[in-house]
C-alpha atoms as a PDB file:
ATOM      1  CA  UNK A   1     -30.447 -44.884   1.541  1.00  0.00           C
ATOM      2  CA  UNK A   2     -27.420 -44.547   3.664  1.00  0.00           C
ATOM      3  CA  UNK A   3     -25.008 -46.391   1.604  1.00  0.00           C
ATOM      4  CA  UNK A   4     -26.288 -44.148  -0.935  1.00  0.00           C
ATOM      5  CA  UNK A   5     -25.271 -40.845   0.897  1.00  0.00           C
ATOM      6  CA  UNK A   6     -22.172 -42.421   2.110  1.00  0.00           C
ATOM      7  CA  UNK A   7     -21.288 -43.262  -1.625  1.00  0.00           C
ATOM      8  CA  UNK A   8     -22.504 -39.667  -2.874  1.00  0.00           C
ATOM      9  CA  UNK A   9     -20.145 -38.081   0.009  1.00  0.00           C
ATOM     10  CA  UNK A  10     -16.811 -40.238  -1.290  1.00  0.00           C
ATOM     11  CA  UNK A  11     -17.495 -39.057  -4.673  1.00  0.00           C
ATOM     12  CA  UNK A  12     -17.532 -35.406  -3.808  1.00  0.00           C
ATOM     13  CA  UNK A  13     -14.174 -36.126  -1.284  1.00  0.00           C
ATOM     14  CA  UNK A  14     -12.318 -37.777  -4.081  1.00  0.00           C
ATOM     15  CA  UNK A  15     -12.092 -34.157  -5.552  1.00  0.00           C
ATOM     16  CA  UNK A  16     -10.015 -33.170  -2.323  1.00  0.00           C
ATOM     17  CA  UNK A  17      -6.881 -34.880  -3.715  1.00  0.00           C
ATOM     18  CA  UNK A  18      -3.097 -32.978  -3.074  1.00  0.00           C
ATOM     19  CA  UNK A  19      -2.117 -34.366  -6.252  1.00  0.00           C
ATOM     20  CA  UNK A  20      -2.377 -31.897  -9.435  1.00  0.00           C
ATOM     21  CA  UNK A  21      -2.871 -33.200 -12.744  1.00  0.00           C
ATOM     22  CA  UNK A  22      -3.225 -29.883 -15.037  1.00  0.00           C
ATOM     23  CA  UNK A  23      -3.992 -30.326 -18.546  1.00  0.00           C
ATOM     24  CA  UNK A  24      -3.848 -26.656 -19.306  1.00  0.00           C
ATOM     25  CA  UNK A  25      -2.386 -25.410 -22.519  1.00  0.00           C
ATOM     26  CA  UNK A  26      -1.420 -21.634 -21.281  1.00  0.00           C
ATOM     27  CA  UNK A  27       1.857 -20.677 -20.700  1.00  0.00           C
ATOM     28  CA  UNK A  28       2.081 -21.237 -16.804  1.00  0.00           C
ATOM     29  CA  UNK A  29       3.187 -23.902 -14.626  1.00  0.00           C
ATOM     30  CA  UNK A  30       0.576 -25.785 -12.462  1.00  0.00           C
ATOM     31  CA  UNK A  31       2.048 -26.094  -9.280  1.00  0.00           C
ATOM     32  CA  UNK A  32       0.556 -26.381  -5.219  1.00  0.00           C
ATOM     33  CA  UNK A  33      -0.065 -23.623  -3.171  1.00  0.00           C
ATOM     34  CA  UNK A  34       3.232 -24.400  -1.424  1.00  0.00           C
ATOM     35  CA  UNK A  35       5.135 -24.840  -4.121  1.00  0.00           C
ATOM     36  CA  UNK A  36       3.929 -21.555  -5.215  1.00  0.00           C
ATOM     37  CA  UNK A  37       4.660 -20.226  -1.372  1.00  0.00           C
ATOM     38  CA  UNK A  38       8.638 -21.343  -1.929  1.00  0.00           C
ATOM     39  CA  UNK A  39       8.703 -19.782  -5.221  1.00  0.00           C
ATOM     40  CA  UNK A  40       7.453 -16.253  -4.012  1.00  0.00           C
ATOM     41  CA  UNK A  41       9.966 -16.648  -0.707  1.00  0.00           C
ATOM     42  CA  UNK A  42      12.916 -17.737  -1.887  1.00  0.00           C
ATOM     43  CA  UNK A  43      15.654 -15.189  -2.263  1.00  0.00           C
ATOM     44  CA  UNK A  44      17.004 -15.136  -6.013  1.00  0.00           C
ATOM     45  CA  UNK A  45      18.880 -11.582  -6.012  1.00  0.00           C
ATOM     46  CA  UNK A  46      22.681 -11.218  -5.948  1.00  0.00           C
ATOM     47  CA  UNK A  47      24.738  -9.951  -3.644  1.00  0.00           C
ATOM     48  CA  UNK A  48      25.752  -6.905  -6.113  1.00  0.00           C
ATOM     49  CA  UNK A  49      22.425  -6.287  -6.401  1.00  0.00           C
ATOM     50  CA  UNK A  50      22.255  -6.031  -2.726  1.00  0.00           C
ATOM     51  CA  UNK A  51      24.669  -4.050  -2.777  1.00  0.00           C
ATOM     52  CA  UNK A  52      23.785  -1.691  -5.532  1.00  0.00           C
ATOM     53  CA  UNK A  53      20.441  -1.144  -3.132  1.00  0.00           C
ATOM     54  CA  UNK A  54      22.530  -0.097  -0.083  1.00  0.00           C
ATOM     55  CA  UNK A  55      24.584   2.279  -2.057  1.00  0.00           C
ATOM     56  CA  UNK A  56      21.521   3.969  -3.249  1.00  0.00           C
ATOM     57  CA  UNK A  57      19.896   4.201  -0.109  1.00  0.00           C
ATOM     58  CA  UNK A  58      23.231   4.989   1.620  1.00  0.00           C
ATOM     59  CA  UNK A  59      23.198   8.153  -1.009  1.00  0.00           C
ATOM     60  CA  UNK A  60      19.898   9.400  -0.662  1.00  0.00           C
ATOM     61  CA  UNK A  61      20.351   9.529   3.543  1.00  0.00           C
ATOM     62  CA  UNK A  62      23.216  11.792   2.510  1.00  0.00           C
ATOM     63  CA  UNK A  63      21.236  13.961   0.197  1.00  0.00           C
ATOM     64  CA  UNK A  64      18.750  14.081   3.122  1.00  0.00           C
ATOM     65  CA  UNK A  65      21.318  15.649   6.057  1.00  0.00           C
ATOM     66  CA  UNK A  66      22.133  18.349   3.229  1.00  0.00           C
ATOM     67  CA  UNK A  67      19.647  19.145   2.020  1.00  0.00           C
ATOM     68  CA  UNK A  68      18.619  20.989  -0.710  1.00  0.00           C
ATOM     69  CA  UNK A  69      21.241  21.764  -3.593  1.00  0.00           C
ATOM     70  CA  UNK A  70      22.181  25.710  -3.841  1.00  0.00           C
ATOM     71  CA  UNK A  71      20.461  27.273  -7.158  1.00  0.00           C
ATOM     72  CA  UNK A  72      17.331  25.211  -6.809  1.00  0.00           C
ATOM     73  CA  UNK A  73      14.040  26.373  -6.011  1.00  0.00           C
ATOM     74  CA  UNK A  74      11.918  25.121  -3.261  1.00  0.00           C
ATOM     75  CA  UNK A  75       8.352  25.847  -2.668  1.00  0.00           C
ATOM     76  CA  UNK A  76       8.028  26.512   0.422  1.00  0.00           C
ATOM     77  CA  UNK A  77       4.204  25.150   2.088  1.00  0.00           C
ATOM     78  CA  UNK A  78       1.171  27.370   2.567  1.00  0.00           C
ATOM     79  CA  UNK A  79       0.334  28.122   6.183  1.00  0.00           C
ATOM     80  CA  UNK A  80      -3.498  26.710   7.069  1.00  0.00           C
ATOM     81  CA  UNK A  81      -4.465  27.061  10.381  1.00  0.00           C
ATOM     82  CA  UNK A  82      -7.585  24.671  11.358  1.00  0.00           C
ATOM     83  CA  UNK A  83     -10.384  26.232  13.237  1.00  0.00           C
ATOM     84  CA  UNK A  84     -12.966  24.437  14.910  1.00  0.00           C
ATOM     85  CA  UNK A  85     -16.622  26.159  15.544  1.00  0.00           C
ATOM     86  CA  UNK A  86     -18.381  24.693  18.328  1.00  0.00           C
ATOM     87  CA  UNK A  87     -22.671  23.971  17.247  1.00  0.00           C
ATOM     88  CA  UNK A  88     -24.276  27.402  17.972  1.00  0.00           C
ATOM     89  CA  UNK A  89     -28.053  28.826  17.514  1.00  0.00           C
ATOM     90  CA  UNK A  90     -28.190  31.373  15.000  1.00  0.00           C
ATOM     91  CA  UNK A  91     -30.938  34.239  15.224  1.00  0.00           C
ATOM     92  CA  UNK A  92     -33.495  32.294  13.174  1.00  0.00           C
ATOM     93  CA  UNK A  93     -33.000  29.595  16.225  1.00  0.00           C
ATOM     94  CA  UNK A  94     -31.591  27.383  13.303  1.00  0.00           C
ATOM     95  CA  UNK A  95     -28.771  25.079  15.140  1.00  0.00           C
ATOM     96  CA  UNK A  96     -25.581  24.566  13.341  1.00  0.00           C
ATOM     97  CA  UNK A  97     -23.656  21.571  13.867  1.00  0.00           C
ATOM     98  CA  UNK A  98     -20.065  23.600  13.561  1.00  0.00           C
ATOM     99  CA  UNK A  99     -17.284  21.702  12.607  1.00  0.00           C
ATOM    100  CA  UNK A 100     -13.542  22.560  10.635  1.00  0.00           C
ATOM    101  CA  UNK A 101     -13.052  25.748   8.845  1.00  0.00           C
ATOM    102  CA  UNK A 102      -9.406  25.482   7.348  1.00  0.00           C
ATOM    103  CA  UNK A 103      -8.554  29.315   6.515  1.00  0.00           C
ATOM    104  CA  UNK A 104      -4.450  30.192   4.671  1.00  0.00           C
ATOM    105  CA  UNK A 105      -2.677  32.582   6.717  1.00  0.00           C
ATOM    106  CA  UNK A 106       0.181  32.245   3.888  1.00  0.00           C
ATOM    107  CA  UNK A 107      -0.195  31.212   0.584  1.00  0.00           C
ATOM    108  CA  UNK A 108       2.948  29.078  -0.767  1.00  0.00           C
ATOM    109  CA  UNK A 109       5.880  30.634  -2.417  1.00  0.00           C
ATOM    110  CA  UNK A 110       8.984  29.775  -4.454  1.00  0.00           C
ATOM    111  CA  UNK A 111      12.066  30.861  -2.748  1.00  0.00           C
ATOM    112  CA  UNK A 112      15.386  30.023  -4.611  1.00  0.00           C
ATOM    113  CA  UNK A 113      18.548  28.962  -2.306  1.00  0.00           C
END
């Protein structure tokens, strides 16, 4: 009986190997889970590309520091001021639990630069 369990458990380990054989017919590549890892990591852009990012980024800090472009229109946020009500006992002696009330002092509005 224990040779039997022993042979049962190399059986099941034998499934455990780090060699792949795929015999898939789709259009991928069978490959380990580190192979996979290197793939993902490795660094494959160029250095104009690089430096195509930094140029954009590089821009849009400028933009940023100006700020908006004279002519356009911004709209401009609505002011909400957040109350907070405390529980209270109303005159039916029914408690309230309180909580936010969010109420718009200012609605929003387009103003043009």
């Amino acid at each position: 009986m224990r040779s039997f369990i022993i042979l049962v458990m190399i059986i099941a380990m034998s499934g455990c190997a780090t060699t792949y054989s795929c015999k898939t017919k789709s259009a991928g590549k069978c490959q380990s889970i580190s192979e996979v890892y290197d793939n993902v990591n490795k660094d494959d852009s160029d250095q104009e590309e690089k430096d195509e990012k930094e140029k954009n980024r590089e821009w849009m800090r400028e933009r940023r520091l100006k700020g908006p472009i004279e002519g356009n229109a911004i709209l401009r946020e609505p002011k909400v001021l957040r109350v907070l009500l405390s529980h209270f006992e109303d005159e039916e002696k029914d408690l309230n639990l309180g909580g936010y009330v969010f109420v718009k002092i200012r609605d929003s509005e387009w103003e043009i630069q």
